[in-house]
N, C-alpha and C. Protein backbone atom coordinates (compact mmCIF):
# COMPACT_ATOMS: atom_id res chain seq x y z
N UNK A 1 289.09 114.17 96.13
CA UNK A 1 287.71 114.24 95.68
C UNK A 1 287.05 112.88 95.79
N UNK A 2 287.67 111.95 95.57
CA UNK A 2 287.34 110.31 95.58
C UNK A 2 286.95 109.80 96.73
N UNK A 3 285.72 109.24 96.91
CA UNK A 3 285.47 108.70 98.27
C UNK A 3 284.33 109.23 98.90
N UNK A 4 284.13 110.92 98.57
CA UNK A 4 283.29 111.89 98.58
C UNK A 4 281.83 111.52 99.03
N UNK A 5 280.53 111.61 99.45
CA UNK A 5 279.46 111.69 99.10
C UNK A 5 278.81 112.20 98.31
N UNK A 6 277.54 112.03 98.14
CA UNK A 6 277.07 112.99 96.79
C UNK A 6 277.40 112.49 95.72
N UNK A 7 277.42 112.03 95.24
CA UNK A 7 277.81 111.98 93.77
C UNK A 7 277.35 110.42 92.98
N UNK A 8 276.19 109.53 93.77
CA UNK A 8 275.63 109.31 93.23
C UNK A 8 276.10 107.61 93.26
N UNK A 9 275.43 106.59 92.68
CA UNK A 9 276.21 104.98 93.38
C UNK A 9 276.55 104.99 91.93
N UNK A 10 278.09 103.95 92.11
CA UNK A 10 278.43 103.08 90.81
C UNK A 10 277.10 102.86 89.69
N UNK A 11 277.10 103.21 88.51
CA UNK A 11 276.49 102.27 87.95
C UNK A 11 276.44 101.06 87.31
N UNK A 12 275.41 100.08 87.60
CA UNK A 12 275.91 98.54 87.52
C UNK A 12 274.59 98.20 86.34
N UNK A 13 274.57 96.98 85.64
CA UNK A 13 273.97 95.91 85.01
C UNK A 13 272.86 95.38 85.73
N UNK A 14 272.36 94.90 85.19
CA UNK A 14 271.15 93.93 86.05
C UNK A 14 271.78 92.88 86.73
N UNK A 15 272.87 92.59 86.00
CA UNK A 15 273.89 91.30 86.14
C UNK A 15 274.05 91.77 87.76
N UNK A 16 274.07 92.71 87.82
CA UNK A 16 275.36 93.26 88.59
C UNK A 16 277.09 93.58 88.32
N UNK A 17 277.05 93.41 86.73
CA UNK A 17 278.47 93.71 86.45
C UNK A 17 278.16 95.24 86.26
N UNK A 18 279.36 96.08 85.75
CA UNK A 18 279.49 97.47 85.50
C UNK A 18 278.62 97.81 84.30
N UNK A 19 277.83 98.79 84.25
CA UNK A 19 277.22 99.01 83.07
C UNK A 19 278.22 100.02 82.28
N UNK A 20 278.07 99.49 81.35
CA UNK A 20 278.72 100.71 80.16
C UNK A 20 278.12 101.01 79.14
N UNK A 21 278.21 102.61 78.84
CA UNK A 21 277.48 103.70 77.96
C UNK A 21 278.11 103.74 76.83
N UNK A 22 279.08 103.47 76.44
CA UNK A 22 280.09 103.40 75.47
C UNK A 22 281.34 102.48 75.22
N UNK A 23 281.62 101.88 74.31
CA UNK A 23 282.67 100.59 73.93
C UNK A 23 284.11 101.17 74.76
N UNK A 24 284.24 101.96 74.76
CA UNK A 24 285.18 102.63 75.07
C UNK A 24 285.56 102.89 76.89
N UNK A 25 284.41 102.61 77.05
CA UNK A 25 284.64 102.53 78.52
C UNK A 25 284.34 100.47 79.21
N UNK A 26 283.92 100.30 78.60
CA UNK A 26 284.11 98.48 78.71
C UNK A 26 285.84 98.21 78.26
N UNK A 27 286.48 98.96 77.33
CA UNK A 27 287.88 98.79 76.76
C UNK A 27 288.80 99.56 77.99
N UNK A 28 288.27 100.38 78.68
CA UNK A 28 289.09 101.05 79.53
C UNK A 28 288.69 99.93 80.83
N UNK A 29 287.18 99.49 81.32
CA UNK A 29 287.92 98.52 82.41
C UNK A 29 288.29 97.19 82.00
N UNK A 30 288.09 96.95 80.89
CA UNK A 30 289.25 95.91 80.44
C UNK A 30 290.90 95.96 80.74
N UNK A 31 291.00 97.01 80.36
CA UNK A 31 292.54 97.24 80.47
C UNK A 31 293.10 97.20 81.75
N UNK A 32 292.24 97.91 82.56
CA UNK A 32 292.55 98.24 84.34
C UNK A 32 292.20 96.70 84.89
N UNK A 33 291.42 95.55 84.33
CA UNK A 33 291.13 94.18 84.97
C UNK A 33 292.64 93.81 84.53
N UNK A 34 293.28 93.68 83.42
CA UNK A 34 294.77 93.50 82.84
C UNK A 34 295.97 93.86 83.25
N UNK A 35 295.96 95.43 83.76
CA UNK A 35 296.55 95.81 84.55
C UNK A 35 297.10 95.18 85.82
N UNK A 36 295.98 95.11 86.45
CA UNK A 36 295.99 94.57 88.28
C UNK A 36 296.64 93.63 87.57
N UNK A 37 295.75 92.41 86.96
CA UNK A 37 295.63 91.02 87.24
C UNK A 37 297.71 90.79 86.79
N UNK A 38 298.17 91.37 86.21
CA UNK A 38 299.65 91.26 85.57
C UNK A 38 300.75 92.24 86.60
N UNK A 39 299.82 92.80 87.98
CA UNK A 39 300.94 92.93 88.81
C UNK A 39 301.12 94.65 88.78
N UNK A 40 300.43 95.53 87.60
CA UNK A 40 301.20 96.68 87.48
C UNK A 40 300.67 97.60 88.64
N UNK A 41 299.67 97.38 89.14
CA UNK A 41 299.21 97.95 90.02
C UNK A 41 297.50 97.57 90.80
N UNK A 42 297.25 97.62 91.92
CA UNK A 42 296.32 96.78 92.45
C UNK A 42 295.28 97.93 92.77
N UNK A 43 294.21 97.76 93.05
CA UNK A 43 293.02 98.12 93.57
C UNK A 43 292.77 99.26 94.14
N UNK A 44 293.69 99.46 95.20
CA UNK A 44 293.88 100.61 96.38
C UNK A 44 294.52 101.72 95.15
N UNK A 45 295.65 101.17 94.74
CA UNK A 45 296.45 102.09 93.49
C UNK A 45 295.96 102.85 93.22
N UNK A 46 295.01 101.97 92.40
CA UNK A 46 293.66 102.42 91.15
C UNK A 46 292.69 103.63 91.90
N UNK A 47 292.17 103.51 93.10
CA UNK A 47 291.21 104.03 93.62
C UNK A 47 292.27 105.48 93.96
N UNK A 48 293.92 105.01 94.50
CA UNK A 48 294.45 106.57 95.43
C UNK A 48 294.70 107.40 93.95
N UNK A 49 294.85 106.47 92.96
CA UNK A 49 295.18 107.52 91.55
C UNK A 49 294.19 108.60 91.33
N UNK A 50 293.11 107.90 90.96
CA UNK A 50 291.72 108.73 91.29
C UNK A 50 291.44 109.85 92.13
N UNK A 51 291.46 109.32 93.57
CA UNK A 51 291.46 110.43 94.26
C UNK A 51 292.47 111.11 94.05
N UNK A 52 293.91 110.99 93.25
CA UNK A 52 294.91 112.17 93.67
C UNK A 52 294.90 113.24 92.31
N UNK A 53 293.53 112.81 91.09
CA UNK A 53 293.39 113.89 90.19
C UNK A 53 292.60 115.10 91.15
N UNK A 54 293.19 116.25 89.85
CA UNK A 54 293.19 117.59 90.25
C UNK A 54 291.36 117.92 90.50
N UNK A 55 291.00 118.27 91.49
CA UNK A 55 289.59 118.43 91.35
C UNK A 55 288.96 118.62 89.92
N UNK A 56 289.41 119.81 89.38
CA UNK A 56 288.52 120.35 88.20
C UNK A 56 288.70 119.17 87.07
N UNK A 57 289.94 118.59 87.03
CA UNK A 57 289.41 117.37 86.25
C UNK A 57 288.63 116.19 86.74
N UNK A 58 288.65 116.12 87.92
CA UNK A 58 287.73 114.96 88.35
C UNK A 58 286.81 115.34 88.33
N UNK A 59 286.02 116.64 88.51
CA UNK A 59 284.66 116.93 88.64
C UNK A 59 284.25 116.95 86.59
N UNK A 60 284.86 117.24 86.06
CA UNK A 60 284.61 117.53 84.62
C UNK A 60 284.84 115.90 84.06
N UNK A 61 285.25 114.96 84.25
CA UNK A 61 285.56 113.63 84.31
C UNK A 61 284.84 112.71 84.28
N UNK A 62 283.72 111.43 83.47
CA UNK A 62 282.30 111.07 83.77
C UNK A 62 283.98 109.88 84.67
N UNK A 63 282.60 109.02 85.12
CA UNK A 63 283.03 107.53 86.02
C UNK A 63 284.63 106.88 85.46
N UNK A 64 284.23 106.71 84.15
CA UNK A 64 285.59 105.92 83.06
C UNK A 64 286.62 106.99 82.88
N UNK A 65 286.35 108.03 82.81
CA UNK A 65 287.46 109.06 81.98
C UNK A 65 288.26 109.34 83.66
N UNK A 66 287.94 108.92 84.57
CA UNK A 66 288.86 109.14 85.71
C UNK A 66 289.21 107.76 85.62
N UNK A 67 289.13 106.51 85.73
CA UNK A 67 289.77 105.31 85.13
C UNK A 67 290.49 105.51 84.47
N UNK A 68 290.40 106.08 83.17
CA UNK A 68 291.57 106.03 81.84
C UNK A 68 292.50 107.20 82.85
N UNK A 69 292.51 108.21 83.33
CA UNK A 69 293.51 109.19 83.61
C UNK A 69 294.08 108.62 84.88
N UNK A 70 293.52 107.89 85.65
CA UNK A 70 294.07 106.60 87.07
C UNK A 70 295.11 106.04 86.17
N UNK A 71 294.53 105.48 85.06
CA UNK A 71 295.94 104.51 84.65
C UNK A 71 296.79 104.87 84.10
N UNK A 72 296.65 106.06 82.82
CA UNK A 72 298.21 107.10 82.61
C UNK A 72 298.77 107.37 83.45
N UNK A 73 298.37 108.08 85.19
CA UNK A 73 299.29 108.52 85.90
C UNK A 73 300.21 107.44 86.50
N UNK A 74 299.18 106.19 86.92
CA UNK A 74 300.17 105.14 87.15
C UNK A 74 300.83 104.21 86.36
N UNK A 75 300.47 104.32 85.12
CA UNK A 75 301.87 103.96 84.36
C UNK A 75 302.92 104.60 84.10
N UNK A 76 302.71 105.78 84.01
CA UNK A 76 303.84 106.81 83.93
C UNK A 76 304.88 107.00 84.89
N UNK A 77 304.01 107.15 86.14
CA UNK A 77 304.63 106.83 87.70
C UNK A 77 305.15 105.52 87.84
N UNK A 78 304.95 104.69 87.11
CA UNK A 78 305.19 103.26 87.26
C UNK A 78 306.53 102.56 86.03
């Protein structure tokens, strides 16, 4: 599903950093910047985890809540 068209651009900050709608999703790419940066898994990882959720949860899934479920599968897998 990841990679897809349609579905609209990242949303970003004025900054240009990531905007976030909720504390909870600034705490989730916190964790995934922690992640990489300590080796557990890198970028591409992050993105094939994503694409390898089950459609109906990725489509039911906002931007972050496929982040948080990217990084259970690859810690678990990991």
């Amino acid at each position: 599903m990841g990679g897809q068209t349609g579905f609209g651009p990242v949303p970003v900050g004025e900054d240009g950093e990531p905007a976030f709608g909720a504390d909870w999703e600034a705490r989730v790419y916190a964790l995934a910047t922690m992640l990489r940066r300590r080796g557990l898994f890198n970028s591409d990882e992050l993105r094939n985890a994503i694409e390898r959720l089950p459609p109906e949860q990725y489509l039911a899934a906002s931007y972050y809540e496929r982040w948080l479920a990217a990084i259970e599968m690859l810690v678990e897998e990991k």
